[in-house]
C-alpha atoms as a PDB file:
ATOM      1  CA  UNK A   1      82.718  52.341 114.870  1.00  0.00           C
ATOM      2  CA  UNK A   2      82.844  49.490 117.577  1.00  0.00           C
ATOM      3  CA  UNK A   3      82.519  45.823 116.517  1.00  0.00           C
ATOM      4  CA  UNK A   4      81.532  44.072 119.511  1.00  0.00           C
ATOM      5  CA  UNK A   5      81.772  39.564 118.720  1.00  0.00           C
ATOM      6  CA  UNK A   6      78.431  37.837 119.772  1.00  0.00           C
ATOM      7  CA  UNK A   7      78.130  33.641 120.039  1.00  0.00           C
ATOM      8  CA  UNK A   8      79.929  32.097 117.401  1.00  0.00           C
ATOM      9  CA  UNK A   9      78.306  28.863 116.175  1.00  0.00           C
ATOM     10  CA  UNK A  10      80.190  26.078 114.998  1.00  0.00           C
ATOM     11  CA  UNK A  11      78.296  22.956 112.979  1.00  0.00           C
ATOM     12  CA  UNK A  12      79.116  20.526 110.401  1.00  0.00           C
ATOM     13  CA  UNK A  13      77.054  19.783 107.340  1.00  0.00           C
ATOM     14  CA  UNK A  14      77.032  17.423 104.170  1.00  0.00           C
ATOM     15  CA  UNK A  15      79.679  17.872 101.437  1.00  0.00           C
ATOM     16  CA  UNK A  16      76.871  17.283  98.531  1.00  0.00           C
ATOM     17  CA  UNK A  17      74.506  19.790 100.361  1.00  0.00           C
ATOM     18  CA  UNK A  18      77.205  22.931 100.039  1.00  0.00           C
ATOM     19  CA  UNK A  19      78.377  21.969  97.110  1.00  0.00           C
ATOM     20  CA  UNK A  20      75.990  20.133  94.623  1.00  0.00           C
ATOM     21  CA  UNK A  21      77.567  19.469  91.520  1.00  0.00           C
ATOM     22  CA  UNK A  22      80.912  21.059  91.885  1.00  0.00           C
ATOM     23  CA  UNK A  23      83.130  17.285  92.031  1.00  0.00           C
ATOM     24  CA  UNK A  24      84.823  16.786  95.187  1.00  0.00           C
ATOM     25  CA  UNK A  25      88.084  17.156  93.151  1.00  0.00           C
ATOM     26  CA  UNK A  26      87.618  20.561  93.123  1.00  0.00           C
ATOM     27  CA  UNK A  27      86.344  21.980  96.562  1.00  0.00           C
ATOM     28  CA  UNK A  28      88.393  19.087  98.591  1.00  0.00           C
ATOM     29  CA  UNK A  29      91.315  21.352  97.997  1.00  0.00           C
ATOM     30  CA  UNK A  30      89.874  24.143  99.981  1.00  0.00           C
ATOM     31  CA  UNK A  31      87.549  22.748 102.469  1.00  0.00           C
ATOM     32  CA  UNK A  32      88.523  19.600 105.148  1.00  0.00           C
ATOM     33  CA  UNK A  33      86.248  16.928 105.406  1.00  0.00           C
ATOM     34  CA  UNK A  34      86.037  13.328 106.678  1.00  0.00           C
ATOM     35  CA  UNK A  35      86.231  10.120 103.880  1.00  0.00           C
ATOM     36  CA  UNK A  36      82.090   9.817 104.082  1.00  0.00           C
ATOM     37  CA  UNK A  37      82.217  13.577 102.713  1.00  0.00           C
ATOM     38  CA  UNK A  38      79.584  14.521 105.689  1.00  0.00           C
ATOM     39  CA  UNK A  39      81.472  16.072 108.103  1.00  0.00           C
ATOM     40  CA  UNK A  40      82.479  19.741 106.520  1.00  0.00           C
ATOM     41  CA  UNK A  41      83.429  22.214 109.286  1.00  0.00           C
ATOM     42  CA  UNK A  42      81.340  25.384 109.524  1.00  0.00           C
ATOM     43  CA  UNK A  43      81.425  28.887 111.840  1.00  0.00           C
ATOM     44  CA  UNK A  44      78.698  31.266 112.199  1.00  0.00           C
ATOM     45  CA  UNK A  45      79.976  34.462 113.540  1.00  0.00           C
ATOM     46  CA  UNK A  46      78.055  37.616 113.905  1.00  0.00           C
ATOM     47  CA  UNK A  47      78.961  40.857 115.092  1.00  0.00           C
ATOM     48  CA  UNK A  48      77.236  43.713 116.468  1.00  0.00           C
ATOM     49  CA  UNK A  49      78.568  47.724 115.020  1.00  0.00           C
ATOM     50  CA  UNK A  50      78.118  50.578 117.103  1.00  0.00           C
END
């Protein structure tokens, strides 16, 4: 099998939104994000298998 990388996409999106209840406590340890909690760095990578 052959993994070939297509466009990555890279976007940020709202603490609250990805996380709803969890407390900020908790998923601030695993995830970077500004002091306004909006700015939460995300990929989107895809890959095509042949």
């Amino acid at each position: 099998m052959k993994l070939t990388p297509l466009i990555t996409t890279r976007f940020r999106s709202d603490g609250g939104a990805m996380f709803g209840l969890v407390p900020k406590t908790i998923w601030s340890q695993l995830v970077e994000c500004d002091d306004r909690n909006l700015e939460l760095p995300l990929f989107g990578d895809a890959y095509l298998s042949k």
